[in-house]
PDB file of N, CA and C in Angstrom:
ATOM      1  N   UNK A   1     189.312  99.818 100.211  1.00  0.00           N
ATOM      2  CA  UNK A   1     190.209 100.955 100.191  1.00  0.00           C
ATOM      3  C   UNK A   1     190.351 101.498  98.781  1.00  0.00           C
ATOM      4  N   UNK A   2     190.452 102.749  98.584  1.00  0.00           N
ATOM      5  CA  UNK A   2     191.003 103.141  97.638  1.00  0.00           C
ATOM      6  C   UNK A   2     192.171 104.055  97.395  1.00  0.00           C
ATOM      7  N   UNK A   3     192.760 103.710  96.783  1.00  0.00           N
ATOM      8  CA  UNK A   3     194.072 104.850  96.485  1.00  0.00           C
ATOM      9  C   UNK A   3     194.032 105.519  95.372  1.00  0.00           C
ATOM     10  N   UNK A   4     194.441 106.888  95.586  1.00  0.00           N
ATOM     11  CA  UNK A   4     194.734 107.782  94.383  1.00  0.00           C
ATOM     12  C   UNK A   4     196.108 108.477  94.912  1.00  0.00           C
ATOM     13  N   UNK A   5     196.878 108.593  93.201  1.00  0.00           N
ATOM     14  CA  UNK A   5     198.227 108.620  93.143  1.00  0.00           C
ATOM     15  C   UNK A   5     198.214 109.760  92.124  1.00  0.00           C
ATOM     16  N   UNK A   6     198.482 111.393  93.037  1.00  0.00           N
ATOM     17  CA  UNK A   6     198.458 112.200  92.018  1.00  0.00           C
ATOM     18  C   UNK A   6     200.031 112.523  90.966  1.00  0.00           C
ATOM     19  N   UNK A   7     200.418 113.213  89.770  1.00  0.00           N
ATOM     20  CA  UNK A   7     200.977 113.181  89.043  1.00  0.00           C
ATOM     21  C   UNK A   7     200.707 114.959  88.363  1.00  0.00           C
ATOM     22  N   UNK A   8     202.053 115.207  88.100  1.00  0.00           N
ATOM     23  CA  UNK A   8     202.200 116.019  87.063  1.00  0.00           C
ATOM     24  C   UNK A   8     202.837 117.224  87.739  1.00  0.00           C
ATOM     25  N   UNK A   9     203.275 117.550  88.550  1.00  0.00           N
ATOM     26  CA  UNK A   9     203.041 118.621  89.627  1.00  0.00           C
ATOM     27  C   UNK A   9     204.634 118.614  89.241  1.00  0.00           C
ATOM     28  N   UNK A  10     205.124 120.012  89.092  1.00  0.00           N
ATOM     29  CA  UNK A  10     206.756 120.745  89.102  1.00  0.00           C
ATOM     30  C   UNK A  10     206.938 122.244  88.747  1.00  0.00           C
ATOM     31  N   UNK A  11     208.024 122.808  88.522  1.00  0.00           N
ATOM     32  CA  UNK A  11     208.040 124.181  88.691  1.00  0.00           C
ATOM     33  C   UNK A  11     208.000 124.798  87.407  1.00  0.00           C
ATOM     34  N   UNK A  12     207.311 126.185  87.278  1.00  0.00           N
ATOM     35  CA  UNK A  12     207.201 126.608  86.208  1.00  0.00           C
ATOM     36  C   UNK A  12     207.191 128.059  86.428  1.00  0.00           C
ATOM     37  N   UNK A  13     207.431 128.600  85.677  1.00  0.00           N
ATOM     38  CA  UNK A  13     207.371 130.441  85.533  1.00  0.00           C
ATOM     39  C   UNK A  13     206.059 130.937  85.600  1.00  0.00           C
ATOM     40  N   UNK A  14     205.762 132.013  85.916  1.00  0.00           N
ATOM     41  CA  UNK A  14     204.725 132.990  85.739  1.00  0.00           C
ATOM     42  C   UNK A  14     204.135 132.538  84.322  1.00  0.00           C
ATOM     43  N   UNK A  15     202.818 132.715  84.101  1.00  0.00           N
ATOM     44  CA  UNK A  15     202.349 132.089  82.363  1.00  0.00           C
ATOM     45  C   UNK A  15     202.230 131.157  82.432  1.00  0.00           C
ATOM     46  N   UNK A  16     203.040 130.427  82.548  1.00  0.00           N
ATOM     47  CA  UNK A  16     203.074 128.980  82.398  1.00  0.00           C
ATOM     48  C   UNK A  16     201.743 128.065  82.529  1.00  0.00           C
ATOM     49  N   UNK A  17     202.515 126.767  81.726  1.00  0.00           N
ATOM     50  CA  UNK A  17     201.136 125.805  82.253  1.00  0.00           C
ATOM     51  C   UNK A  17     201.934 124.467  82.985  1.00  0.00           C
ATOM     52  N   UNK A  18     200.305 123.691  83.653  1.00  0.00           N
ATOM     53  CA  UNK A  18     201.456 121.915  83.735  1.00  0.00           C
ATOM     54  C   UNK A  18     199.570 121.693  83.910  1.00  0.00           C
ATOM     55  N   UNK A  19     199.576 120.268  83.568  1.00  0.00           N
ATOM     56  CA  UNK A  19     198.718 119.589  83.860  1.00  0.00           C
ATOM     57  C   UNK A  19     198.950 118.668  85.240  1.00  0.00           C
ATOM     58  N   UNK A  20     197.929 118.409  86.239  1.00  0.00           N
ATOM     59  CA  UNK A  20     197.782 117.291  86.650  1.00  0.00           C
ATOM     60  C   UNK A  20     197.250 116.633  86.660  1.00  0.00           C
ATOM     61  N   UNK A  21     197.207 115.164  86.639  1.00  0.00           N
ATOM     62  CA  UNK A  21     196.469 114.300  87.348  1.00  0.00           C
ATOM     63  C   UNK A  21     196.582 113.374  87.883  1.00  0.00           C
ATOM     64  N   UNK A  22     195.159 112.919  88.284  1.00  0.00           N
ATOM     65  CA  UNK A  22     195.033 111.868  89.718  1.00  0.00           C
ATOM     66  C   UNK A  22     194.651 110.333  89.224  1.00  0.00           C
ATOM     67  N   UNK A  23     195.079 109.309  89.933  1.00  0.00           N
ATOM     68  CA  UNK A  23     194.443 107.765  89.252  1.00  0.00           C
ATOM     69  C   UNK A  23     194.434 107.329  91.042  1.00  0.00           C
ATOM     70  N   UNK A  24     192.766 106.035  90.587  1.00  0.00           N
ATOM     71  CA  UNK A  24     191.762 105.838  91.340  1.00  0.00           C
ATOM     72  C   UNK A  24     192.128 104.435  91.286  1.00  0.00           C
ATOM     73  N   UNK A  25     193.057 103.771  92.006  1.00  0.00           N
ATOM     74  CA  UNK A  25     192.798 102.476  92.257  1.00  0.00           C
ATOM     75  C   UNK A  25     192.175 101.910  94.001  1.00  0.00           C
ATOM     76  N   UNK A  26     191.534 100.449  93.459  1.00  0.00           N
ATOM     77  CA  UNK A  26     191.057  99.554  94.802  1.00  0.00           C
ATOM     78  C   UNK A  26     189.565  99.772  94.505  1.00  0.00           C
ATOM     79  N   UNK A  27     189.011 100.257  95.309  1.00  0.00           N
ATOM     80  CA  UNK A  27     187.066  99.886  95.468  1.00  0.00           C
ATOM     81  C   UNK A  27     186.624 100.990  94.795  1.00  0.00           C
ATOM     82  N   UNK A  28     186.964 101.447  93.228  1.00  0.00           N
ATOM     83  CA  UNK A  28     186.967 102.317  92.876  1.00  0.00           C
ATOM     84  C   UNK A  28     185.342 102.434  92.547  1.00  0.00           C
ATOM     85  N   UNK A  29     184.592 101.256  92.497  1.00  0.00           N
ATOM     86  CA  UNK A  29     183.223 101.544  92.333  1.00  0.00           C
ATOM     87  C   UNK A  29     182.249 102.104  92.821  1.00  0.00           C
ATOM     88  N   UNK A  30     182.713 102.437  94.313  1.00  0.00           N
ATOM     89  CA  UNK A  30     182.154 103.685  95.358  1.00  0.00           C
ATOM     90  C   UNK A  30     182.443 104.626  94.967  1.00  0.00           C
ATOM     91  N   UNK A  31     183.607 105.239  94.134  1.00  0.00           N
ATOM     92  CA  UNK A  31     183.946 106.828  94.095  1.00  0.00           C
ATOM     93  C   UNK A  31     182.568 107.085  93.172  1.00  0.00           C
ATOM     94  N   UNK A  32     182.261 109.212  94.082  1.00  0.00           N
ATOM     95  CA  UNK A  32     181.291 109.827  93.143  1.00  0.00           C
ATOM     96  C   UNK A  32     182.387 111.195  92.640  1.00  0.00           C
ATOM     97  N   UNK A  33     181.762 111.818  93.551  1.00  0.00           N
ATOM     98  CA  UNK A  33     182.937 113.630  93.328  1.00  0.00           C
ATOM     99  C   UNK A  33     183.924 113.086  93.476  1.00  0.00           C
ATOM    100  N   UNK A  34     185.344 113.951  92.723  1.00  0.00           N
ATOM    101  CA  UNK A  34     186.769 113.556  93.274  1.00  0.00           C
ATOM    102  C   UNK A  34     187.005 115.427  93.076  1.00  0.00           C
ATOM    103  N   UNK A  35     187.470 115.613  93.711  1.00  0.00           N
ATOM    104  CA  UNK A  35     188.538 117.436  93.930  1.00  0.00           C
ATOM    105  C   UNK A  35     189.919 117.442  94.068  1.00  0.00           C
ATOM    106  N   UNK A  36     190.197 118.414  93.387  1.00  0.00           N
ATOM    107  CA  UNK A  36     191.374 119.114  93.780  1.00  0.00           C
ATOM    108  C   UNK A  36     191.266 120.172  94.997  1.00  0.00           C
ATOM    109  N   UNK A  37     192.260 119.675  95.878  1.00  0.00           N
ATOM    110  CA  UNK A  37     193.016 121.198  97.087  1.00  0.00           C
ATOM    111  C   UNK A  37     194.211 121.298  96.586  1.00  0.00           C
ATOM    112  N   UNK A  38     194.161 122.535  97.272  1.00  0.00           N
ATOM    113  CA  UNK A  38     195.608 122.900  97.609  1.00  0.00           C
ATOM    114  C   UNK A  38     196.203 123.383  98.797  1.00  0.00           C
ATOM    115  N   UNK A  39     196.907 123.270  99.421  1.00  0.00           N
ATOM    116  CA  UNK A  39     197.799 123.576 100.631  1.00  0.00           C
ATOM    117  C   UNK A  39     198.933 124.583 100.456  1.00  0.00           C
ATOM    118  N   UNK A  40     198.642 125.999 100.419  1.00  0.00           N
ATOM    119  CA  UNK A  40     199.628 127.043 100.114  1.00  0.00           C
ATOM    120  C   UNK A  40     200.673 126.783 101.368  1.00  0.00           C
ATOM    121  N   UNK A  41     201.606 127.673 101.362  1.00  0.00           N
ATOM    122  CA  UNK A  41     202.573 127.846 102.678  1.00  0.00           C
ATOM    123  C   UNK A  41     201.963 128.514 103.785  1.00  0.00           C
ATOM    124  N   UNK A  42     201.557 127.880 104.802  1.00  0.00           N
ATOM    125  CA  UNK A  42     200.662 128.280 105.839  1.00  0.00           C
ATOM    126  C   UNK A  42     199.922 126.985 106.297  1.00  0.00           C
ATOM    127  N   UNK A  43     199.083 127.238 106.817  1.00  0.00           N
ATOM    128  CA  UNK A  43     198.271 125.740 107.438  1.00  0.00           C
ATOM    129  C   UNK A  43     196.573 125.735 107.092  1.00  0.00           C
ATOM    130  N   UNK A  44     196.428 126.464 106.284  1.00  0.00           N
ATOM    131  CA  UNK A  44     195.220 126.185 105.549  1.00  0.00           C
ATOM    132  C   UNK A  44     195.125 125.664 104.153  1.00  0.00           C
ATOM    133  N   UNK A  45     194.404 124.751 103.937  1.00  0.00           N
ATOM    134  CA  UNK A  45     193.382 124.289 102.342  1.00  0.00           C
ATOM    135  C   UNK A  45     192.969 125.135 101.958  1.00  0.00           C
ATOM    136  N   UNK A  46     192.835 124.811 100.159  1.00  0.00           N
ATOM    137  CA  UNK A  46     191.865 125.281 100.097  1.00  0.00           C
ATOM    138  C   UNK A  46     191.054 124.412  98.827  1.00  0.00           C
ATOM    139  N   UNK A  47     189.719 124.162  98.661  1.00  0.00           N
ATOM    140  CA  UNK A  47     189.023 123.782  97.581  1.00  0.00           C
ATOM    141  C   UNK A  47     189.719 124.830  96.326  1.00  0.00           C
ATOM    142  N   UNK A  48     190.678 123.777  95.114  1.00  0.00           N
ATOM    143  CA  UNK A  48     190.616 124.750  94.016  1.00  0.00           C
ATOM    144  C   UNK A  48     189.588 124.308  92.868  1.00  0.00           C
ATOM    145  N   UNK A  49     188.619 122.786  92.694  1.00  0.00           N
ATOM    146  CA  UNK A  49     187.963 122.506  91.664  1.00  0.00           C
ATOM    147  C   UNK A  49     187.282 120.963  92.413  1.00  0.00           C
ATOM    148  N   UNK A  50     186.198 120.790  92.030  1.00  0.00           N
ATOM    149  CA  UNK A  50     185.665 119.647  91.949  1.00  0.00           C
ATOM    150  C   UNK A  50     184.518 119.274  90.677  1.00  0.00           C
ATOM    151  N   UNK A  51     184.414 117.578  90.898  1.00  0.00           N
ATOM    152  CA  UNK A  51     183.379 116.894  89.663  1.00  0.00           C
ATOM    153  C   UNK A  51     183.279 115.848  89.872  1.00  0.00           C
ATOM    154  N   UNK A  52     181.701 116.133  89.732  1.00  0.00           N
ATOM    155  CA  UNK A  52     180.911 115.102  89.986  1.00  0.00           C
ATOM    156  C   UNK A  52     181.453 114.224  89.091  1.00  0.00           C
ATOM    157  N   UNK A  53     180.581 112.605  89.336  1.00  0.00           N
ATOM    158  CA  UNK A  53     180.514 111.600  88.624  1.00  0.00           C
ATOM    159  C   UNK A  53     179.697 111.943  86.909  1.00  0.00           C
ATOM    160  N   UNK A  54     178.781 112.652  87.087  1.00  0.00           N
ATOM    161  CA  UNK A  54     178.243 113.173  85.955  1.00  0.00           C
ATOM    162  C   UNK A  54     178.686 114.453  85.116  1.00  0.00           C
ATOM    163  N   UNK A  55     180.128 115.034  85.879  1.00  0.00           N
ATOM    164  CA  UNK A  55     180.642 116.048  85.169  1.00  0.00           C
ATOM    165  C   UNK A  55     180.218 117.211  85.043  1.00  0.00           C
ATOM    166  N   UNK A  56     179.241 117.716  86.135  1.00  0.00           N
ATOM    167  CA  UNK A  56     179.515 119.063  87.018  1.00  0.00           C
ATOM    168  C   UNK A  56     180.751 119.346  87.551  1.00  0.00           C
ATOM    169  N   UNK A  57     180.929 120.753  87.482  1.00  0.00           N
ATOM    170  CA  UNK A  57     182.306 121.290  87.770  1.00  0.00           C
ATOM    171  C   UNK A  57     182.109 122.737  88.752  1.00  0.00           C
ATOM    172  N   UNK A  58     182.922 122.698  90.046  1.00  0.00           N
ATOM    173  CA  UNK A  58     183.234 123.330  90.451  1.00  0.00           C
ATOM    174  C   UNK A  58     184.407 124.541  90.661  1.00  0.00           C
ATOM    175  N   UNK A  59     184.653 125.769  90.580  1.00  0.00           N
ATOM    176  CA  UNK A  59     185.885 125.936  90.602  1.00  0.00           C
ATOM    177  C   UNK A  59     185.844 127.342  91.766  1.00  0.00           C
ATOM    178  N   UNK A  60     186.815 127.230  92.347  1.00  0.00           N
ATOM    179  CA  UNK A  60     187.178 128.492  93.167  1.00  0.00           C
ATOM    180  C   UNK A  60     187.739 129.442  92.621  1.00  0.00           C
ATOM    181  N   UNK A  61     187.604 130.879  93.207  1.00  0.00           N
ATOM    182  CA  UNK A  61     186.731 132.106  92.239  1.00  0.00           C
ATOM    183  C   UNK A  61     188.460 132.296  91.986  1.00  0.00           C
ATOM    184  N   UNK A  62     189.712 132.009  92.528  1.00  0.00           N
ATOM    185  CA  UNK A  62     190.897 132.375  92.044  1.00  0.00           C
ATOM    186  C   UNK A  62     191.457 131.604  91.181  1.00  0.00           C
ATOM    187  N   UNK A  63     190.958 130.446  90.471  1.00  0.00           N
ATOM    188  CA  UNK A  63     191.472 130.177  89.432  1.00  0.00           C
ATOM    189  C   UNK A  63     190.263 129.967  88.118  1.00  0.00           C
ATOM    190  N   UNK A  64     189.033 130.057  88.533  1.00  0.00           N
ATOM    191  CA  UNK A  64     187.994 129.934  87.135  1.00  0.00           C
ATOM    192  C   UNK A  64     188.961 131.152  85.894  1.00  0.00           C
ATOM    193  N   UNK A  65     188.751 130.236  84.916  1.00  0.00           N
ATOM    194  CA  UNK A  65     189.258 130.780  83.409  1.00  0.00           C
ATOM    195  C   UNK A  65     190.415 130.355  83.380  1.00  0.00           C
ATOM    196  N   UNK A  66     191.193 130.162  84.129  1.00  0.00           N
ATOM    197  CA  UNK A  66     192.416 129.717  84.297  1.00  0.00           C
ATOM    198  C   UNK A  66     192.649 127.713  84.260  1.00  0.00           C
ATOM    199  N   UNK A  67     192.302 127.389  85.228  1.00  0.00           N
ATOM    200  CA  UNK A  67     191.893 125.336  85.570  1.00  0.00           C
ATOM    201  C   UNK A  67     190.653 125.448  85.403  1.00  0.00           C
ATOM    202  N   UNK A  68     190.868 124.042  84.480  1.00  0.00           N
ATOM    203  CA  UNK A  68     189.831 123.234  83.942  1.00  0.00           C
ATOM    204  C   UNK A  68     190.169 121.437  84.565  1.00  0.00           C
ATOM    205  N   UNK A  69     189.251 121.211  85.312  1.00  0.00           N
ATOM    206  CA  UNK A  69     189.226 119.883  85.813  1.00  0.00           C
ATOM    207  C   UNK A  69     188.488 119.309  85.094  1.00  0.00           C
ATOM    208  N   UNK A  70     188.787 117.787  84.629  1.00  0.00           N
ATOM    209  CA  UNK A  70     187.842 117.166  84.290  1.00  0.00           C
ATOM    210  C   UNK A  70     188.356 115.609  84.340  1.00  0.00           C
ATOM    211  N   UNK A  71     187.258 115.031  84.056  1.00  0.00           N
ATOM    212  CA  UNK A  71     187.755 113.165  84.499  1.00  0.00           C
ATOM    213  C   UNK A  71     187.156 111.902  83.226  1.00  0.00           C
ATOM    214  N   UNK A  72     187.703 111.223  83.623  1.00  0.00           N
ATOM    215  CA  UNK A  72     187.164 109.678  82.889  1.00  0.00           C
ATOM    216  C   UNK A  72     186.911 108.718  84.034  1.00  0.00           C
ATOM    217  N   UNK A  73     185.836 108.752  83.819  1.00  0.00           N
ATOM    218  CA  UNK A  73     185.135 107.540  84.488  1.00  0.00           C
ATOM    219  C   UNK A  73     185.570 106.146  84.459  1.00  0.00           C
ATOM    220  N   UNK A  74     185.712 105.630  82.787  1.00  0.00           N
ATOM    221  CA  UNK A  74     186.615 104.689  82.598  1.00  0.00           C
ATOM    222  C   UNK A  74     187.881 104.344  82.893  1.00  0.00           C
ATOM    223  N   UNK A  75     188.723 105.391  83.006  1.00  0.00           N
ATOM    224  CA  UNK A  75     189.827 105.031  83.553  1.00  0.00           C
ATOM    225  C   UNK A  75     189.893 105.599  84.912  1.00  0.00           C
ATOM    226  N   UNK A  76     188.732 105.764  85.638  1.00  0.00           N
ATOM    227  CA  UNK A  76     188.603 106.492  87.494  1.00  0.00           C
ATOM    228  C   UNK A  76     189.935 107.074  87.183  1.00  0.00           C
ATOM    229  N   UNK A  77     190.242 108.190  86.354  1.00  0.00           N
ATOM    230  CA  UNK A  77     191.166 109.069  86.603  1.00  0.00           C
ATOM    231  C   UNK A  77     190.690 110.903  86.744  1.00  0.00           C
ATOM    232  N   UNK A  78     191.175 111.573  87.004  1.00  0.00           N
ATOM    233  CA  UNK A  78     190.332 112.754  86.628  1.00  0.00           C
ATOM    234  C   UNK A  78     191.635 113.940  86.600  1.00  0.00           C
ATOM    235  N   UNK A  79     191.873 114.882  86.307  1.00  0.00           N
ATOM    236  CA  UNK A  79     193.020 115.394  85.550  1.00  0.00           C
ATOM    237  C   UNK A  79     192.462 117.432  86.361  1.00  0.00           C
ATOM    238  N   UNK A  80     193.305 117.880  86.188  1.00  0.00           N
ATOM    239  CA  UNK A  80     193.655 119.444  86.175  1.00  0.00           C
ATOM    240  C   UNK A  80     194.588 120.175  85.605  1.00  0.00           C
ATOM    241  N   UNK A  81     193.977 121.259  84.444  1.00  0.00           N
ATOM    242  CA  UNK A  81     195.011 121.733  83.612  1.00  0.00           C
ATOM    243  C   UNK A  81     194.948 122.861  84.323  1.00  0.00           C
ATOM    244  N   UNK A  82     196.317 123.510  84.254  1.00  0.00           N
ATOM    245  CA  UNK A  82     196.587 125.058  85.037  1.00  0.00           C
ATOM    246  C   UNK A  82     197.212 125.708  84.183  1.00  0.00           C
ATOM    247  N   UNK A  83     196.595 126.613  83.586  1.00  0.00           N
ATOM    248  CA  UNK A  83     196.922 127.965  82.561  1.00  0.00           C
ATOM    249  C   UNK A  83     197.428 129.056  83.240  1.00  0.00           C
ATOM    250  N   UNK A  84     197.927 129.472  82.605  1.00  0.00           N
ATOM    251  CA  UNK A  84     197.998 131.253  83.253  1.00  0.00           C
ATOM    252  C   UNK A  84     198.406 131.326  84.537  1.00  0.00           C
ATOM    253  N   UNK A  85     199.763 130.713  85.372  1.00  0.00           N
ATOM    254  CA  UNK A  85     199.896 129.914  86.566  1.00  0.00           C
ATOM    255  C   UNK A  85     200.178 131.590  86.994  1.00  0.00           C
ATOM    256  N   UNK A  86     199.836 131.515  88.369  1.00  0.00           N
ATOM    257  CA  UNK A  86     200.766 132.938  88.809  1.00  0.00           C
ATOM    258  C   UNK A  86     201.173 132.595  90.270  1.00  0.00           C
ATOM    259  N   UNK A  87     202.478 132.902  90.879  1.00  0.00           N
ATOM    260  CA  UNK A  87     202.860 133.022  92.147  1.00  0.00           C
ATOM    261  C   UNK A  87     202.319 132.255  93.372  1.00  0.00           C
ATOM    262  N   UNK A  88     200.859 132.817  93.083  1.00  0.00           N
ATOM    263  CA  UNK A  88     199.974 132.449  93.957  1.00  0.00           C
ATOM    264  C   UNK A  88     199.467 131.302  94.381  1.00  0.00           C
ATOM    265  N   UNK A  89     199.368 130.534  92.933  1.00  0.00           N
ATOM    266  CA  UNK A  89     198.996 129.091  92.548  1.00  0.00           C
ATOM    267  C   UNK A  89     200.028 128.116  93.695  1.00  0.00           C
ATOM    268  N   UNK A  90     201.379 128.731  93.860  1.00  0.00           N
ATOM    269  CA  UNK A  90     201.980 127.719  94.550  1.00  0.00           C
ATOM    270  C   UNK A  90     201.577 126.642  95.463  1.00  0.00           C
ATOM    271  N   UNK A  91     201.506 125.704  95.288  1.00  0.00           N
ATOM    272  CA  UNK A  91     201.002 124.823  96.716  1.00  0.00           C
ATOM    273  C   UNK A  91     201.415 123.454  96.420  1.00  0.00           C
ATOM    274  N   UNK A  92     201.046 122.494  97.721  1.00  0.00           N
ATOM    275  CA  UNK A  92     201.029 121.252  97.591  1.00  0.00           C
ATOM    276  C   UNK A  92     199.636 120.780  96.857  1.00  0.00           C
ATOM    277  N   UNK A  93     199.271 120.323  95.775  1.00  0.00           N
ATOM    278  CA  UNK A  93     197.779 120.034  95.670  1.00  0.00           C
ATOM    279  C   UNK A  93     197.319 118.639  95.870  1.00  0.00           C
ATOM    280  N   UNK A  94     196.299 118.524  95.771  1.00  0.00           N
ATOM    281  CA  UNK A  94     195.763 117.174  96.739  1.00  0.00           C
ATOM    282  C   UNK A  94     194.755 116.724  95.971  1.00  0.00           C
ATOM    283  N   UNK A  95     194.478 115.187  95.493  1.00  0.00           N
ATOM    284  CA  UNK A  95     193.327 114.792  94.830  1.00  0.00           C
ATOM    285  C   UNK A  95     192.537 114.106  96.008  1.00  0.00           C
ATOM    286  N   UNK A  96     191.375 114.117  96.044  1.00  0.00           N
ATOM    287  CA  UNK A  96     190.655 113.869  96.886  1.00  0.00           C
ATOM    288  C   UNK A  96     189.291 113.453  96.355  1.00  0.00           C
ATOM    289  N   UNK A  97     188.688 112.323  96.669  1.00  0.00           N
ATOM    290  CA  UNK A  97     187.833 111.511  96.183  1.00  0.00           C
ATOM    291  C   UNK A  97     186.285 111.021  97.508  1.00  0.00           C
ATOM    292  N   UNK A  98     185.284 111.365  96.985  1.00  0.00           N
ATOM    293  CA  UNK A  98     184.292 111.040  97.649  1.00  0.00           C
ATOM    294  C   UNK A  98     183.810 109.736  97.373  1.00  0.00           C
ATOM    295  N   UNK A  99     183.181 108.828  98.400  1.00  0.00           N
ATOM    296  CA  UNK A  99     182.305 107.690  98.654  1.00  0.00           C
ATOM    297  C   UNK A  99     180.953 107.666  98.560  1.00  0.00           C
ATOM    298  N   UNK A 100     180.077 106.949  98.455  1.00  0.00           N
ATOM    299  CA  UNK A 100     178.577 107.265  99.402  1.00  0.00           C
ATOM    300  C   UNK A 100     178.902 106.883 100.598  1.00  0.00           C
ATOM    301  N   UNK A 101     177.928 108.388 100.740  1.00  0.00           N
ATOM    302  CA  UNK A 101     177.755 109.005 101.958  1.00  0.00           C
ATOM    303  C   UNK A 101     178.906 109.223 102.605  1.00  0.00           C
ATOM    304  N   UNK A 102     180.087 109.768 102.350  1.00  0.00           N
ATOM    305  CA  UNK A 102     181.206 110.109 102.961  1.00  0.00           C
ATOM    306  C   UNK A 102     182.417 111.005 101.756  1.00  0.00           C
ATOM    307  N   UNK A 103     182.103 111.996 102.247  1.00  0.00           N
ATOM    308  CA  UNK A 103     182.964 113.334 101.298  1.00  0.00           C
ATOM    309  C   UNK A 103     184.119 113.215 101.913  1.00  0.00           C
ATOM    310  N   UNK A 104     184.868 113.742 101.031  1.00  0.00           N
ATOM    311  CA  UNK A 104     186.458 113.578 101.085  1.00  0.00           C
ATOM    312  C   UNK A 104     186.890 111.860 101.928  1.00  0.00           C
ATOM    313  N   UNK A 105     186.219 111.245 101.322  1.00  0.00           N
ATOM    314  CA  UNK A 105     186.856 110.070 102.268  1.00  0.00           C
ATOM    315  C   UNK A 105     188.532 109.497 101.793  1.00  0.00           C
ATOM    316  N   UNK A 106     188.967 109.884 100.318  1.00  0.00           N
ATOM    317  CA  UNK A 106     190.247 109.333 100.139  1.00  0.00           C
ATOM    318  C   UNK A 106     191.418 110.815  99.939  1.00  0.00           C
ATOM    319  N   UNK A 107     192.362 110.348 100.397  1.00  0.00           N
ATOM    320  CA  UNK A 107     193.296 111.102  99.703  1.00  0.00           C
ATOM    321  C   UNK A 107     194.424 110.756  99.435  1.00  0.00           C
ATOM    322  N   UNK A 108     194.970 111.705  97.956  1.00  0.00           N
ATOM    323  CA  UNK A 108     196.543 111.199  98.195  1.00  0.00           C
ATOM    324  C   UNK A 108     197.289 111.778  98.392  1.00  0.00           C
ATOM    325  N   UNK A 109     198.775 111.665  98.013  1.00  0.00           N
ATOM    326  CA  UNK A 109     200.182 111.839  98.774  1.00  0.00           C
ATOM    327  C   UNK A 109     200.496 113.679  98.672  1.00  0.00           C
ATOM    328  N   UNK A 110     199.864 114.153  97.234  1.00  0.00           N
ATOM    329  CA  UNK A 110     199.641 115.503  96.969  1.00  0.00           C
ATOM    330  C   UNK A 110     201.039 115.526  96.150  1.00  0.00           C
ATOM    331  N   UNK A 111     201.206 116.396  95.430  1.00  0.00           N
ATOM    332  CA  UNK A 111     202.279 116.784  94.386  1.00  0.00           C
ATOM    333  C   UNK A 111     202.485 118.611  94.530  1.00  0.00           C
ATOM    334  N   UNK A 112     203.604 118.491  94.756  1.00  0.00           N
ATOM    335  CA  UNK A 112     204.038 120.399  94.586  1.00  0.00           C
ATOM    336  C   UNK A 112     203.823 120.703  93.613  1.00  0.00           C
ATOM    337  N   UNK A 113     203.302 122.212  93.292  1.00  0.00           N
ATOM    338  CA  UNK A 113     203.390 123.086  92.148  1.00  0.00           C
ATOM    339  C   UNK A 113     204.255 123.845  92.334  1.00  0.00           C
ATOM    340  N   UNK A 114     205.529 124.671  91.890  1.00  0.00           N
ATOM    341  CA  UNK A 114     205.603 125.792  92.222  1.00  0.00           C
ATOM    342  C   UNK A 114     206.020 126.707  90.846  1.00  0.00           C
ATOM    343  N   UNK A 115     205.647 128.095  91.183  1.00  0.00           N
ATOM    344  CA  UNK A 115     205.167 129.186  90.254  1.00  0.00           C
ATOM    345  C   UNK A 115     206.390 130.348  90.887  1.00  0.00           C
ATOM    346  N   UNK A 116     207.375 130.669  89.854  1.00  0.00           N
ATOM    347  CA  UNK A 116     208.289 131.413  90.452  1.00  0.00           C
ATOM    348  C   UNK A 116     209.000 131.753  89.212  1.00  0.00           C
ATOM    349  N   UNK A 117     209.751 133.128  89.636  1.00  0.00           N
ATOM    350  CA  UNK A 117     211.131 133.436  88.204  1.00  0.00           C
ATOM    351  C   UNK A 117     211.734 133.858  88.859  1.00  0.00           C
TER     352      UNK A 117
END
């Protein structure tokens, strides 16, 4: 099993920043990709960033320039900074960690953002 226990997630103004991140405990020697979602108000996800084990980076087209994901291997942690937060950003976000041969196999508890004045 593995658990990840995300962190950093609270309310902030328009502009604003917060970092999050995620930590990788249990059979952490299977994890490859780990991502960030998010869960706006409604009942859809969405992919906001992923990275590989080798530190390819993914990002969805509403926050590139804005979050920068990135991780340590050594400490199986991997982190998301959020710049330039706007309204929109609001959500529950979710760290989520791949296996071999099995994507998205972990997740955790998710941490609120919210973006408001």
């Amino acid at each position: 099993q593995v658990h990840l226990v995300e962190s950093g997630g609270g309310s902030v103004q328009p502009g604003g920043s917060l970092r999050l991140s995620c930590a990788a405990t249990g059979s952490v020697r299977r994890l490859s990709a780990m991502a960030w979602y998010r869960r706006p108000p409604g009942p859809q996800g969405e992919l906001v960033a992923r990275i590989s084990i080798g530190g390819y980076t993914d990002y969805a087209d509403s926050v590139k320039g804005r979050f920068t994901i990135s991780r340590d291997n050594a400490k199986n942690t991997i982190s998301l900074q959020m710049n330039s937060l706007k309204p929109e950003d609001t959500a529950v976000y979710y760290c989520s960690a791949d296996v071999q041969g099995l994507k998205c196999a972990y997740w955790g508890q998710g941490t609120q953002v919210i973006v408001s004045s």
